[in-house]
Protein backbone atom coordinates (compact mmCIF):
# COMPACT_ATOMS: atom_id res chain seq x y z
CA UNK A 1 4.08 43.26 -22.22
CA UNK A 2 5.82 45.98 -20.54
CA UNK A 3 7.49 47.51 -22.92
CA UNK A 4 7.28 51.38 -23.54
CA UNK A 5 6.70 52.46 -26.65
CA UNK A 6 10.17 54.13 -27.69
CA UNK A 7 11.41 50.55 -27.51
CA UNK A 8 12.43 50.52 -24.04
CA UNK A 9 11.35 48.34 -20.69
CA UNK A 10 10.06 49.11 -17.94
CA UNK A 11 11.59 46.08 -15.42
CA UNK A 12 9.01 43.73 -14.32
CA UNK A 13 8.94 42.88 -10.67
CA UNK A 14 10.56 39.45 -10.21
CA UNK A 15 10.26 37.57 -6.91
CA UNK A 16 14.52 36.69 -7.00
CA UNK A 17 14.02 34.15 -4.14
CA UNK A 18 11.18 32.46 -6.29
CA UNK A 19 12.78 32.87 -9.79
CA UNK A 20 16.65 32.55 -9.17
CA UNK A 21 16.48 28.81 -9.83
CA UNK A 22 20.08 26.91 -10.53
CA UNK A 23 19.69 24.87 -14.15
CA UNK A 24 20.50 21.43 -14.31
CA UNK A 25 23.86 20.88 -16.14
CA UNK A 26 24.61 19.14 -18.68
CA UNK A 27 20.78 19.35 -20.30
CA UNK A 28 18.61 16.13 -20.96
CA UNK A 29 18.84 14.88 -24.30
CA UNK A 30 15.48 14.22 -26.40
CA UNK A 31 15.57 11.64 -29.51
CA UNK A 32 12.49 12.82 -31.54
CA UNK A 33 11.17 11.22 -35.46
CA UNK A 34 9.56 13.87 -37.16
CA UNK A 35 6.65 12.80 -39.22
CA UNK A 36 8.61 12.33 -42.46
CA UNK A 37 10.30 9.40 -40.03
CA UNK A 38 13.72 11.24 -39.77
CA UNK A 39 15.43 11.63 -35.94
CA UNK A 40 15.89 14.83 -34.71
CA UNK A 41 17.76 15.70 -31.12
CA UNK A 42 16.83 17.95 -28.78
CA UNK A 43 18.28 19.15 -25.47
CA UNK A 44 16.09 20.51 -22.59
CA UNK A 45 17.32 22.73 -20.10
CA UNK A 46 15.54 22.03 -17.04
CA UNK A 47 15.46 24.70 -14.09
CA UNK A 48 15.55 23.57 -10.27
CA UNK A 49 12.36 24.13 -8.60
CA UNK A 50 9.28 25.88 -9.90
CA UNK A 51 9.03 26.25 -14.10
CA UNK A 52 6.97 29.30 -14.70
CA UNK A 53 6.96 28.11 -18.59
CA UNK A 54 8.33 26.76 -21.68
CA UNK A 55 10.96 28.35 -23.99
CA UNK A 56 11.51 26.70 -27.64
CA UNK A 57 14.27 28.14 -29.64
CA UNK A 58 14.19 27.83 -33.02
CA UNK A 59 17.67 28.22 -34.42
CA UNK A 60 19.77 30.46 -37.63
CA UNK A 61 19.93 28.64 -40.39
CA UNK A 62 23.17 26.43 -40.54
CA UNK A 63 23.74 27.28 -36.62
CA UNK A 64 23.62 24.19 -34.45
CA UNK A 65 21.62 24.26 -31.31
CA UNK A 66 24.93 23.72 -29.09
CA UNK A 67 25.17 27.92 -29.79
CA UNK A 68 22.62 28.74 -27.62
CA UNK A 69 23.35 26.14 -24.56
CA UNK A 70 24.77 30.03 -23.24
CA UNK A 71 21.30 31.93 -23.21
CA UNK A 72 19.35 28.64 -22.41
CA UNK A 73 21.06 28.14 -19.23
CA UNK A 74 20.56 32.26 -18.37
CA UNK A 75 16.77 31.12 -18.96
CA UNK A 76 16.82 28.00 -17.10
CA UNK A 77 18.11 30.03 -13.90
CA UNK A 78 14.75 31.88 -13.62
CA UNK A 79 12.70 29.16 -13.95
CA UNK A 80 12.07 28.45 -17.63
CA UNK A 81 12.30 25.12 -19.44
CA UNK A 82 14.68 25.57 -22.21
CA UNK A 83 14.59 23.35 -25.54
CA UNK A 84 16.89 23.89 -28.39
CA UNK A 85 17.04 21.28 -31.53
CA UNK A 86 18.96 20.75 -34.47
CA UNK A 87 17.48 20.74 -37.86
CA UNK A 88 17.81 17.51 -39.72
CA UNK A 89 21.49 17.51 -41.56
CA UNK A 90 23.08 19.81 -38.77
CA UNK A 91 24.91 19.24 -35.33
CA UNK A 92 23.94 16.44 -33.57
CA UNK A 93 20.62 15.65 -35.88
CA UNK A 94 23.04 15.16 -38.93
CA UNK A 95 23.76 11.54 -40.52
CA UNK A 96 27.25 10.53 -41.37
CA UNK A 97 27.36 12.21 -45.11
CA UNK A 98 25.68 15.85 -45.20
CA UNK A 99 24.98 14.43 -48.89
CA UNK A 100 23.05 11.88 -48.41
CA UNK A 101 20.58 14.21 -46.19
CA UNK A 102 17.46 14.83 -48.37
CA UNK A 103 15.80 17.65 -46.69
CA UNK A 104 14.46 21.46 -47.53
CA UNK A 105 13.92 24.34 -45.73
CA UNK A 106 10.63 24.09 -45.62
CA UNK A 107 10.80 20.29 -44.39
CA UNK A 108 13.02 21.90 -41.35
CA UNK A 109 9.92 23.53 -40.25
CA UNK A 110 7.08 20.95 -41.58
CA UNK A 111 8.59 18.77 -39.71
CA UNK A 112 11.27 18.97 -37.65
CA UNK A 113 10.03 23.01 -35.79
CA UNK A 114 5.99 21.36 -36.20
CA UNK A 115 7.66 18.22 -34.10
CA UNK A 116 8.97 20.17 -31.67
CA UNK A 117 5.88 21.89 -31.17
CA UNK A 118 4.17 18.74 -30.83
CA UNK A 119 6.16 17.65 -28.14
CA UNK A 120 5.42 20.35 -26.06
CA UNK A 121 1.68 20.54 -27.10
CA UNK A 122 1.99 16.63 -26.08
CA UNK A 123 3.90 16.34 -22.39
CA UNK A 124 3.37 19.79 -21.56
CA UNK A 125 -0.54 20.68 -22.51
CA UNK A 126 -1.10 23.40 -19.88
CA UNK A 127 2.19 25.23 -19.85
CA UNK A 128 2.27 28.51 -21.17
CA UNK A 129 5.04 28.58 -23.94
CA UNK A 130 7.12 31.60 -26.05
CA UNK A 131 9.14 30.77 -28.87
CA UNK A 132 12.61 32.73 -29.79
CA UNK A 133 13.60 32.46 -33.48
CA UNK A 134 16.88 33.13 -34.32
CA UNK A 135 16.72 34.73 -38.15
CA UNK A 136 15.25 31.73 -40.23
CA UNK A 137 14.06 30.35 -36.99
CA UNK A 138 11.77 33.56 -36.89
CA UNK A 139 10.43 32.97 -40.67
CA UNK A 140 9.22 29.76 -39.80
CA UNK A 141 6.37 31.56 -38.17
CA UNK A 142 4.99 32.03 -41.74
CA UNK A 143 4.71 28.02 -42.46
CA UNK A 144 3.53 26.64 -38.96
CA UNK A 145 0.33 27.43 -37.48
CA UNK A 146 1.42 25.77 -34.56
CA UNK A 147 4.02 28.95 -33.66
CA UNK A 148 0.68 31.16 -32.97
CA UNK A 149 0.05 28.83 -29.94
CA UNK A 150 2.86 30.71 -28.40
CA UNK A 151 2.16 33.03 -25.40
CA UNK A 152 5.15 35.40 -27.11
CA UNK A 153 7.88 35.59 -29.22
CA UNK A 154 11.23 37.09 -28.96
CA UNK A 155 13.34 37.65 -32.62
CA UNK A 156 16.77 38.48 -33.06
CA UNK A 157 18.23 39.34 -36.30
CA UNK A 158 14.75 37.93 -38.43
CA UNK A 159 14.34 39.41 -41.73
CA UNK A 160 12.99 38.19 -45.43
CA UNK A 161 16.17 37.54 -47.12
CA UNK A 162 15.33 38.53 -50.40
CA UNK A 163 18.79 40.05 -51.93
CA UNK A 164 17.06 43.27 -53.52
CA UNK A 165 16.27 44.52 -49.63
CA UNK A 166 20.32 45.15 -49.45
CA UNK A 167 21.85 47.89 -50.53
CA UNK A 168 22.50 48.21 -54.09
CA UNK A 169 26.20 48.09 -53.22
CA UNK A 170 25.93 44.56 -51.94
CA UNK A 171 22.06 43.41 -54.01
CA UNK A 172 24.59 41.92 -57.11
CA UNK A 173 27.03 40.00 -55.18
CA UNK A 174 24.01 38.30 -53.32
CA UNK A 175 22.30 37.81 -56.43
CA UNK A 176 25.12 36.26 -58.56
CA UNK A 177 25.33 34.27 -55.10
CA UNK A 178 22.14 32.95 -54.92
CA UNK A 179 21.10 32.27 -58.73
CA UNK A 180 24.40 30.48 -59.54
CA UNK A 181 27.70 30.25 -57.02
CA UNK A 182 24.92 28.11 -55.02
CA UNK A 183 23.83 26.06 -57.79
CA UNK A 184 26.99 25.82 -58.94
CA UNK A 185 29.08 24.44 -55.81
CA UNK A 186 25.68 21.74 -54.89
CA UNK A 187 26.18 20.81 -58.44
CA UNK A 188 29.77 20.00 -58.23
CA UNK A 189 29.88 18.73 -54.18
CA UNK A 190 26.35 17.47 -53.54
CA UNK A 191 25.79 20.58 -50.68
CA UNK A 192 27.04 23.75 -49.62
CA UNK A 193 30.24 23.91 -47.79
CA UNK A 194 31.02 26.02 -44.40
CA UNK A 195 33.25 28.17 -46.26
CA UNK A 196 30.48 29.57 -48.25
CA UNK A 197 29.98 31.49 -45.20
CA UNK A 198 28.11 29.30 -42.93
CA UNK A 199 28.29 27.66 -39.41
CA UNK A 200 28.16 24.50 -40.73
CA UNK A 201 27.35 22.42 -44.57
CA UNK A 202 24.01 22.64 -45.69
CA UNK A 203 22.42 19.93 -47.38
CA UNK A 204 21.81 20.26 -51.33
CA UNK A 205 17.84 20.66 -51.07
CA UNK A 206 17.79 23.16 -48.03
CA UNK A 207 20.71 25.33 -49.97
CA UNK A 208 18.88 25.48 -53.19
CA UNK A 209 15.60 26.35 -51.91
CA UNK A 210 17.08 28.95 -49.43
CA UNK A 211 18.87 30.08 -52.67
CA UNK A 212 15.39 30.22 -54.58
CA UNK A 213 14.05 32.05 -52.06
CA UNK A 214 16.69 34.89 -52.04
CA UNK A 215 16.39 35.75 -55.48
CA UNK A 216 12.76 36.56 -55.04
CA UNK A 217 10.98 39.33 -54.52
CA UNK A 218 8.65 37.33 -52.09
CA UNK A 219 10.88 35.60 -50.31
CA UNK A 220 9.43 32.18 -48.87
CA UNK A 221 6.01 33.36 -50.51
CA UNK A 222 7.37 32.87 -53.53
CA UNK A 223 7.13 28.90 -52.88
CA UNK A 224 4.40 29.14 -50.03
CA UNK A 225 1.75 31.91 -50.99
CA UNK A 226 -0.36 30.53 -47.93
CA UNK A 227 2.77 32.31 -45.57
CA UNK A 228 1.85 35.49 -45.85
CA UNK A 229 -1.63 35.26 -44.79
CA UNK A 230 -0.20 32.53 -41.56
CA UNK A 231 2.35 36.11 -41.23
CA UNK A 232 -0.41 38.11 -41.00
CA UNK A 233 -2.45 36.19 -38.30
CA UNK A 234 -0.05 35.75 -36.19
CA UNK A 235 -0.74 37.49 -32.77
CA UNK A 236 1.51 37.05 -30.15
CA UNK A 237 3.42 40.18 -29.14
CA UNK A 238 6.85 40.27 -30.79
CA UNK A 239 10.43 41.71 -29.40
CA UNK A 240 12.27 42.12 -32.08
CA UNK A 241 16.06 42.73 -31.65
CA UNK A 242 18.46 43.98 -34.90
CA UNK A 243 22.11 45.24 -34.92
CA UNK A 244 23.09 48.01 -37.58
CA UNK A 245 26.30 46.13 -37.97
CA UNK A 246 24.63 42.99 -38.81
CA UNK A 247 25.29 41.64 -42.81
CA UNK A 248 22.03 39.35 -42.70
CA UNK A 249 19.82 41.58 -41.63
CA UNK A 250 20.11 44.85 -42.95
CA UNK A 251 17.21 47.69 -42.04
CA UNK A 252 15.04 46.64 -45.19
CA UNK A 253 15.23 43.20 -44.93
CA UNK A 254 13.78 43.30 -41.53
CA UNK A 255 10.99 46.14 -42.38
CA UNK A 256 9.77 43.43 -44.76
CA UNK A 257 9.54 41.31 -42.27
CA UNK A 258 7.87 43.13 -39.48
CA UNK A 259 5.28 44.59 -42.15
CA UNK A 260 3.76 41.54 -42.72
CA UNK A 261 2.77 40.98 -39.20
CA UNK A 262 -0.17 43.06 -39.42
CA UNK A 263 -1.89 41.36 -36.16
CA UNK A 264 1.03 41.47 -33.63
CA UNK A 265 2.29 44.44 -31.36
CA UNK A 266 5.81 44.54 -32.45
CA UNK A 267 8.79 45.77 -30.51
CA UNK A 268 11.70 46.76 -32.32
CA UNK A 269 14.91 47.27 -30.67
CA UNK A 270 17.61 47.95 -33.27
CA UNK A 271 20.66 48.99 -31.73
CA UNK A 272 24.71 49.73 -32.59
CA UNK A 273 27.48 47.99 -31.51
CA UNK A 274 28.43 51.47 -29.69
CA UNK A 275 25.43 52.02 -27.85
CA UNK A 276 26.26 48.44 -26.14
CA UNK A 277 29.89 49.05 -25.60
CA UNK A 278 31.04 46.34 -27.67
CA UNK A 279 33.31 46.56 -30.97
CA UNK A 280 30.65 44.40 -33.05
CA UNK A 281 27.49 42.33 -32.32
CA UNK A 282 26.81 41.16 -36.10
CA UNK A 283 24.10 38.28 -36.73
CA UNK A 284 25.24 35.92 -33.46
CA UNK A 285 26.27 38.67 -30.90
CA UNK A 286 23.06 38.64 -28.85
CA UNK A 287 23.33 34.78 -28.14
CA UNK A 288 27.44 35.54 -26.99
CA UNK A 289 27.28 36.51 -22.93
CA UNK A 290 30.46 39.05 -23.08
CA UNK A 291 28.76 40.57 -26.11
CA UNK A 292 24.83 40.36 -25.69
CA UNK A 293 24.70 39.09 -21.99
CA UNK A 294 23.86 42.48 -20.96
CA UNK A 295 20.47 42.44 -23.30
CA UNK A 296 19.60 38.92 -21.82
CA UNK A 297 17.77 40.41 -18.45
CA UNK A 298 15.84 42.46 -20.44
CA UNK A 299 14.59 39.38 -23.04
CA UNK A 300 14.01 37.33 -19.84
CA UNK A 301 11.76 39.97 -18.25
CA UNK A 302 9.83 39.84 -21.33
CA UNK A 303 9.33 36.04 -21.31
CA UNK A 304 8.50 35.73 -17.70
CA UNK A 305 5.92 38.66 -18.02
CA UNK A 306 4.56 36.65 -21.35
CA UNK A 307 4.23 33.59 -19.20
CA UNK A 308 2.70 34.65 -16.57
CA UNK A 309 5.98 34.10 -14.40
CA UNK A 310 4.87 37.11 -11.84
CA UNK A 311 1.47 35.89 -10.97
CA UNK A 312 2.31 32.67 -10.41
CA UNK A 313 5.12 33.40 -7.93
CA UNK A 314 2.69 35.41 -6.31
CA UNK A 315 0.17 32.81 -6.02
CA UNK A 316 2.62 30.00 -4.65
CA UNK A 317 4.05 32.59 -2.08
């Protein structure tokens, strides 16, 4: 996949009067029903002449797809389809009362990430796909077998978020978080609020479970044994980025991770705030242009190579 193996790349020949394409703004909207019958929207960035292949991002937990629209439309210029969606009870896929949204964190992958996938496997049968999962989006790997369809897969800031892989320093906080200021605040308001720390409310059931599954040694395992084997098989290459200054994915959180996926060729980038001239990149960094733009070449070389992006401007030259 052209990557050396201290981490860096080697650039990968790109045709620019083939691949600089001009994405259509704004993207087109997609009304899905997941198999549990609930609506999800997508948006689909659509490039101007040739698509050399399908990109599905699979967002951060509480982070609504408009976050990405940035980095989608740096794809869509080189000739990739782009589709971002929100998880039932966030951005544009969330009812009127975050309360009254029953859903999991599982069920956001069972069935609104397997939907997604089934669209694609659906309208676009023979186009070579790689998926980018954004922290949680990365973990859903481990519930959907549909993911290993992928041609690649590009994760920034994944880890297990089990709170004993922090520092000791910071494993108690996280702990009394999880087992009971969770609990406690979906108890008295019926979800947890922003101000917890989050991009946007959570619904009750996705907060508790997420909160079940930090307090456990095994993570998501804990609840879905079955993931670590579905980890394990998984077989598409991997670029992995991390940021030392990140607070969700500290170095042992994402070694736990990364050691489950014994079948993959894994490239991990993990990289300061200094050595990209920028004060901070933290957890949402890459997916800012003035702070991670400069990383985004590099990512898209990676997906065009997974693709087959090259050959196939070479063959319709």
């Amino acid at each position: 996949m052209q990557l050396e193996s201290n981490h860096a790349t080697r650039p990968v020949t790109r045709k620019r009067d083939a691949l600089d394409c001009v994405g259509v703004d704004p993207p087109r909207r997609l009304h899905l029903l997941t198999p549990a019958g609930h609506a999800i929207e997508a948006l689909v960035y659509e490039p101007e002449g040739a698509v050399f292949g399908n990109v599905l991002i699979h967002s951060a937990t509480a982070c609504p797809q408009r976050f990405y629209a940035g980095f989608a439309r740096h794809l869509a210029q080189a000739g990739l389809r782009v589709f971002t969606y929100d998880y039932r009870g966030i951005g544009r896929s969330r009812g009127r009362s975050v309360r009254r949204e029953h859903v999991t964190m599982s069920g956001w992958a069972l069935n609104d990430a397997r939907t997604m996938h089934a669209h694609l496997e659906h309208h676009y049968p023979d186009v070579p796909f790689a998926i980018i999962g954004h922290s949680f989006g990365a973990q859903l790997i481990g519930l959907l077998d549909e993911t290993h369809r992928a041609r690649a897969a590009l994760f920034v800031g994944a880890q297990l978020g089990y709170y004993g892989h922090w520092p000791a320093s910071q494993a108690f906080g996280l702990r009394t978080f999880w087992k009971y200021l969770v609990p406690l605040l979906c108890g008295a308001l019926g979800y947890l609020p922003k101000q917890a720390g989050l991009g946007e409310d959570l619904p009750r059931g996705v907060a508790l479970q997420w909160a079940r599954w930090c307090s456990a040694r095994g993570y998501l395992m804990s609840e879905f044994p079955e993931a670590g084997e579905r980890f394990a098989r998984f077989d598409p290459p991997i670029l992995s980025y991390s940021f030392s200054d990140d607070p969700y994915a500290p170095p042992r959180a994402v070694a736990a991770l990364t050691s489950l996926l014994a079948s993959a060729r894994v490239w991990e980038r993990r990289l300061t705030p200094t050595e990209l001239g920028v004060a901070s990149v933290g957890h949402f960094g890459f997916f800012r242009r003035t702070i991670g733009g400069q990383l985004w070449d590099q990512a898209l070389d990676y997906v065009l190579a997974a693709v087959g992006a090259n050959q196939q401007a070479a063959a319709s030259a």
